[in-house]
PDB file of N, CA and C in Angstrom:
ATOM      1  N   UNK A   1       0.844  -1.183   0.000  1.00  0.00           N
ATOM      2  CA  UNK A   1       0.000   0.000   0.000  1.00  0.00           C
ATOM      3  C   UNK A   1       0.885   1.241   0.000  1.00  0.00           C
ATOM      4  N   UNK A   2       0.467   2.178  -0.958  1.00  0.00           N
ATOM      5  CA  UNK A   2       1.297   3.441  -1.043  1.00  0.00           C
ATOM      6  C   UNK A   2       1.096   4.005   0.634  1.00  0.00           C
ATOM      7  N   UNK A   3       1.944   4.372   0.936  1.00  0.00           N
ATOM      8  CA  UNK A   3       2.050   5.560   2.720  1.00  0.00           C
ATOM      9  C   UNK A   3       2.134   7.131   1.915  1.00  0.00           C
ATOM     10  N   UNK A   4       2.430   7.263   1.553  1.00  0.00           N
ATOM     11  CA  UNK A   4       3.076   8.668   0.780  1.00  0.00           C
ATOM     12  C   UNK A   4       3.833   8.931  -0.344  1.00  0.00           C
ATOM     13  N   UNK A   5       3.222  10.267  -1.058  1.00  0.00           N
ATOM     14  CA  UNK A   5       3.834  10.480  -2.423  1.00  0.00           C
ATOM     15  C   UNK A   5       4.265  12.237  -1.920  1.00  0.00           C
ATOM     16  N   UNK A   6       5.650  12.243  -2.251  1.00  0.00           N
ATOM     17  CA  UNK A   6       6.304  13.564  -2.025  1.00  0.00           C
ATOM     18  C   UNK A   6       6.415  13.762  -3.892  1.00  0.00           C
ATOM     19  N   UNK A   7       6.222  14.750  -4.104  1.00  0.00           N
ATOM     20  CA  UNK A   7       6.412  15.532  -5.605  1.00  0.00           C
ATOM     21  C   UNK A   7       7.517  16.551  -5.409  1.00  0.00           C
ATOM     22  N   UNK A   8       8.370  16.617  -6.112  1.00  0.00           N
ATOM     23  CA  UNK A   8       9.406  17.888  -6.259  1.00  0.00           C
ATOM     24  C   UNK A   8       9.804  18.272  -8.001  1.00  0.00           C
ATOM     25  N   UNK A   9       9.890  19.336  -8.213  1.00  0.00           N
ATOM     26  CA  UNK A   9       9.934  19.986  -9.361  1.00  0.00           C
ATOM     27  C   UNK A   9       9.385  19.357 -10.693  1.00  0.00           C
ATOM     28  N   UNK A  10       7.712  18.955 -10.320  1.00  0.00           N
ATOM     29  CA  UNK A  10       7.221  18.100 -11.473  1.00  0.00           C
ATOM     30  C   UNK A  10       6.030  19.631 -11.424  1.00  0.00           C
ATOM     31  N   UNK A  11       6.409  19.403 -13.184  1.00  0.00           N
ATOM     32  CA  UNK A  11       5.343  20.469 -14.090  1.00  0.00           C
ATOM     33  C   UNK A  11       5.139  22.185 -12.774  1.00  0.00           C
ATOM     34  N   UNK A  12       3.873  22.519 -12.376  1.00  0.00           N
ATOM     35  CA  UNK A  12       4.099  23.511 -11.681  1.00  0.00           C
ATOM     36  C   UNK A  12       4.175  23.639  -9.839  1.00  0.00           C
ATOM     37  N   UNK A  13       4.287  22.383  -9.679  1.00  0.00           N
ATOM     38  CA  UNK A  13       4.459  21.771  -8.267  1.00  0.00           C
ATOM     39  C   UNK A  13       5.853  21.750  -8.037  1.00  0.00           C
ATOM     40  N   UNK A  14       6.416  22.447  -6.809  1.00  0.00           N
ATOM     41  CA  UNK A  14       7.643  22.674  -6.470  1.00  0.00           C
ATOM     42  C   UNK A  14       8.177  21.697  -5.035  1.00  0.00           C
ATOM     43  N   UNK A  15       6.634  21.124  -4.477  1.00  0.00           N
ATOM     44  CA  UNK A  15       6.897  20.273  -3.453  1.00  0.00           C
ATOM     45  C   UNK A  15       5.845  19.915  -2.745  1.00  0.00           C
ATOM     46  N   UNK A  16       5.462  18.889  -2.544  1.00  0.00           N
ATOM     47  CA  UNK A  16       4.082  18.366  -2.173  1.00  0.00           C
ATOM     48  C   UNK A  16       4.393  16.984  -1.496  1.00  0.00           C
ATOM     49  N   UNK A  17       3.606  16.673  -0.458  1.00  0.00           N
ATOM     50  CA  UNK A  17       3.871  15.859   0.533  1.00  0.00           C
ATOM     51  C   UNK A  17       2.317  15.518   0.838  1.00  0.00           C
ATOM     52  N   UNK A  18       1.975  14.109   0.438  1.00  0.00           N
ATOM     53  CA  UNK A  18       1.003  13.607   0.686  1.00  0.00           C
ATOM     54  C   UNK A  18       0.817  12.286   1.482  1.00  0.00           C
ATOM     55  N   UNK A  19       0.450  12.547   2.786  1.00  0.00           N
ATOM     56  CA  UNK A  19       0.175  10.855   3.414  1.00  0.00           C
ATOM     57  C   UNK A  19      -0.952  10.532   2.997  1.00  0.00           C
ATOM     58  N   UNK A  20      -1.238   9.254   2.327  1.00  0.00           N
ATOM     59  CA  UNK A  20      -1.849   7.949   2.690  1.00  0.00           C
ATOM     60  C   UNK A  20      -2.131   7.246   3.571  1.00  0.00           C
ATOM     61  N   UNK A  21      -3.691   7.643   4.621  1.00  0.00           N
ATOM     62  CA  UNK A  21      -4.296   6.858   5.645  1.00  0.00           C
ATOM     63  C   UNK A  21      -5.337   5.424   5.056  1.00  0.00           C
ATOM     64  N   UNK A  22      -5.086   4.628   5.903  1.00  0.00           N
ATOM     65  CA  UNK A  22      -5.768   3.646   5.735  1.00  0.00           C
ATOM     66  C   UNK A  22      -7.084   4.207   5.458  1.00  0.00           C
ATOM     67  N   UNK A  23      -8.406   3.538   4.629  1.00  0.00           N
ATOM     68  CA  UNK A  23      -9.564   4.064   4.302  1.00  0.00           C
ATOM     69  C   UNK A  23      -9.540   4.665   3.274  1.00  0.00           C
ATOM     70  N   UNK A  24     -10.315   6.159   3.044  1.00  0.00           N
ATOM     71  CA  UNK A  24     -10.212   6.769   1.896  1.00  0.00           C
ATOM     72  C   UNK A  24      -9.418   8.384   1.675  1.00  0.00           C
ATOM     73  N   UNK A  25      -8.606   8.092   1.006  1.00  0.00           N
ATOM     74  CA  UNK A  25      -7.592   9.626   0.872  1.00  0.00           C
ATOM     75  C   UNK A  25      -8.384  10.843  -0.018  1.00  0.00           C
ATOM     76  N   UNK A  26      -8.958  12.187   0.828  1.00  0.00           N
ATOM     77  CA  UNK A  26      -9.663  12.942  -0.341  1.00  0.00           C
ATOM     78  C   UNK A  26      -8.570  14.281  -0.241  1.00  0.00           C
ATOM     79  N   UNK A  27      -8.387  14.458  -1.892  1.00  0.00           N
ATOM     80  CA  UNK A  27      -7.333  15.686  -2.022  1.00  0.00           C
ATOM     81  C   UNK A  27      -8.184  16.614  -2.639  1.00  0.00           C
ATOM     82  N   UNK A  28      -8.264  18.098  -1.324  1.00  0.00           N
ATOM     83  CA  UNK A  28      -8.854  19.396  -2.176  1.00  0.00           C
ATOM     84  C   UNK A  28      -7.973  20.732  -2.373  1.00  0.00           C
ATOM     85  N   UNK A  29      -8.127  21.384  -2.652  1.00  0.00           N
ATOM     86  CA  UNK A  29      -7.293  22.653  -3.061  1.00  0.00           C
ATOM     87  C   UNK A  29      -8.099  23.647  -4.147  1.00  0.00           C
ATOM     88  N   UNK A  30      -7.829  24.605  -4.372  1.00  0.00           N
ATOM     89  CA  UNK A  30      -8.196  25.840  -5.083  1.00  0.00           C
ATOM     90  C   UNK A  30      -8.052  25.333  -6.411  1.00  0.00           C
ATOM     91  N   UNK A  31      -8.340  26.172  -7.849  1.00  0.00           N
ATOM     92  CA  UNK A  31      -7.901  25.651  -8.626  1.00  0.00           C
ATOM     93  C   UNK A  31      -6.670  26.210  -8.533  1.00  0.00           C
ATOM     94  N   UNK A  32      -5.480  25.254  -9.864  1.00  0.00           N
ATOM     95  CA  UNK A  32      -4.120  25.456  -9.727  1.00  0.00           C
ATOM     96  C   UNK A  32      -3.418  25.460  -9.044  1.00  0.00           C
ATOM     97  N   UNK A  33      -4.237  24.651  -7.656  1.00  0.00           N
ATOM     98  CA  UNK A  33      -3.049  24.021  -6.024  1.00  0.00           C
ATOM     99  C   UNK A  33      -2.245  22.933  -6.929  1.00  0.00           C
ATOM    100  N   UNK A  34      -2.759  22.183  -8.001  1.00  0.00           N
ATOM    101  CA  UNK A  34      -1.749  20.985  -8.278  1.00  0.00           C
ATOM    102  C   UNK A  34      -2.508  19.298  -8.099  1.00  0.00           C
ATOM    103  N   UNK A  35      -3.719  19.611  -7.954  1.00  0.00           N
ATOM    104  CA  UNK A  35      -4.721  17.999  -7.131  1.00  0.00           C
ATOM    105  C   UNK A  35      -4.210  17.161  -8.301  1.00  0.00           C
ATOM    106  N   UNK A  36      -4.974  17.869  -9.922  1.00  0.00           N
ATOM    107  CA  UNK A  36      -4.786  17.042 -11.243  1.00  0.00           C
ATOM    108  C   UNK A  36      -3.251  16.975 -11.331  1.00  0.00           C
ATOM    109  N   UNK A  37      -1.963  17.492 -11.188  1.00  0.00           N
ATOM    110  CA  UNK A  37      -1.099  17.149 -11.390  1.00  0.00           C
ATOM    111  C   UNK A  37      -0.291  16.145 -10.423  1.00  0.00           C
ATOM    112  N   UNK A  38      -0.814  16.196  -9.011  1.00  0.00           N
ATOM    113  CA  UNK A  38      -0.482  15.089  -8.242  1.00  0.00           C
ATOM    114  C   UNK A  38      -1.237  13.582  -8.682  1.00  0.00           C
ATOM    115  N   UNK A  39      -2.264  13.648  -9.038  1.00  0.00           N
ATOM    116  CA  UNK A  39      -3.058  12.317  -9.687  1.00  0.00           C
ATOM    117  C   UNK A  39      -2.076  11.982 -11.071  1.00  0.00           C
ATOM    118  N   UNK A  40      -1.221  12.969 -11.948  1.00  0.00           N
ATOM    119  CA  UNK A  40      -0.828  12.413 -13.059  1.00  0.00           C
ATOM    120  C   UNK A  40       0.161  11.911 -12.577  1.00  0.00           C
ATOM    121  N   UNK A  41       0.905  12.214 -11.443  1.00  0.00           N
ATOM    122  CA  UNK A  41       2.072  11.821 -10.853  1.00  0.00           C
ATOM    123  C   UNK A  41       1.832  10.248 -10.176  1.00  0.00           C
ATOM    124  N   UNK A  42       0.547   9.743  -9.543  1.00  0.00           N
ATOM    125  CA  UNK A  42       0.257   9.243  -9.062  1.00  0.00           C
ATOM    126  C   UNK A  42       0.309   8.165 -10.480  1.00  0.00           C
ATOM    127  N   UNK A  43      -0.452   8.180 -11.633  1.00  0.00           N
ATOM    128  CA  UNK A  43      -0.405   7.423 -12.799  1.00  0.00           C
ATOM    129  C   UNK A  43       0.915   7.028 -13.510  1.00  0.00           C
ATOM    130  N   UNK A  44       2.150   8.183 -13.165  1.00  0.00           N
ATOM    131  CA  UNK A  44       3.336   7.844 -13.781  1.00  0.00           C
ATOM    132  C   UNK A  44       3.989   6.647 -13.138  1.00  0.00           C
ATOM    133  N   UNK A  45       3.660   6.877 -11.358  1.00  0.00           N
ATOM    134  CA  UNK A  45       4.182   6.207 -10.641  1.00  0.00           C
ATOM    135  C   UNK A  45       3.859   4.563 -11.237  1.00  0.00           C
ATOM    136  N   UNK A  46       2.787   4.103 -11.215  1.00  0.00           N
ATOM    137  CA  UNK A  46       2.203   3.195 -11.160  1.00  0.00           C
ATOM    138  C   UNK A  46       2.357   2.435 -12.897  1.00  0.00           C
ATOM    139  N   UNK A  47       2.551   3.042 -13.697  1.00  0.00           N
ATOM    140  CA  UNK A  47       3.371   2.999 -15.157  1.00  0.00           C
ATOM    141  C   UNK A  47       4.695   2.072 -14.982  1.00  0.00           C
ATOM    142  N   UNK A  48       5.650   3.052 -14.365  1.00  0.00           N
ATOM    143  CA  UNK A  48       6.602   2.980 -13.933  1.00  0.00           C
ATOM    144  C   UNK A  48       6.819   1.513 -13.132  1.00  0.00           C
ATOM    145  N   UNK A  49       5.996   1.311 -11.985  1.00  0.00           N
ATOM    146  CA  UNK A  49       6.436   0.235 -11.318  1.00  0.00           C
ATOM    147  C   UNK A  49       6.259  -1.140 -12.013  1.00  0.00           C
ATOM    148  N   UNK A  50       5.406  -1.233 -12.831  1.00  0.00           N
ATOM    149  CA  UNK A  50       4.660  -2.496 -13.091  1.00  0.00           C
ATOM    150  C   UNK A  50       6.342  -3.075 -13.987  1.00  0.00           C
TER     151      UNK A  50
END
């Protein structure tokens, strides 16, 4: 199970630190906090591992 995804200098996100609690993880923010670019990060990851 993912615990956490830290982001650093991806697209306009300079640093982002996200824990993963057991149950359900909800990510909000303004527009242009970065939610959709942490989810693409989240898809690269998972690309990547397989």
């Amino acid at each position: 199970m993912l615990a956490q995804l830290t982001i650093s200098n991806f697209a306009i996100v300079r640093e982002l630190e996200i824990d993963f609690h057991s149950g359900m993880t909800v990510i909000t923010g303004e527009t242009g906090a970065g939610k959709s670019i942490a989810i693409d990060a989240l898809g690269l990851l998972s690309r990547w591992s397989r």
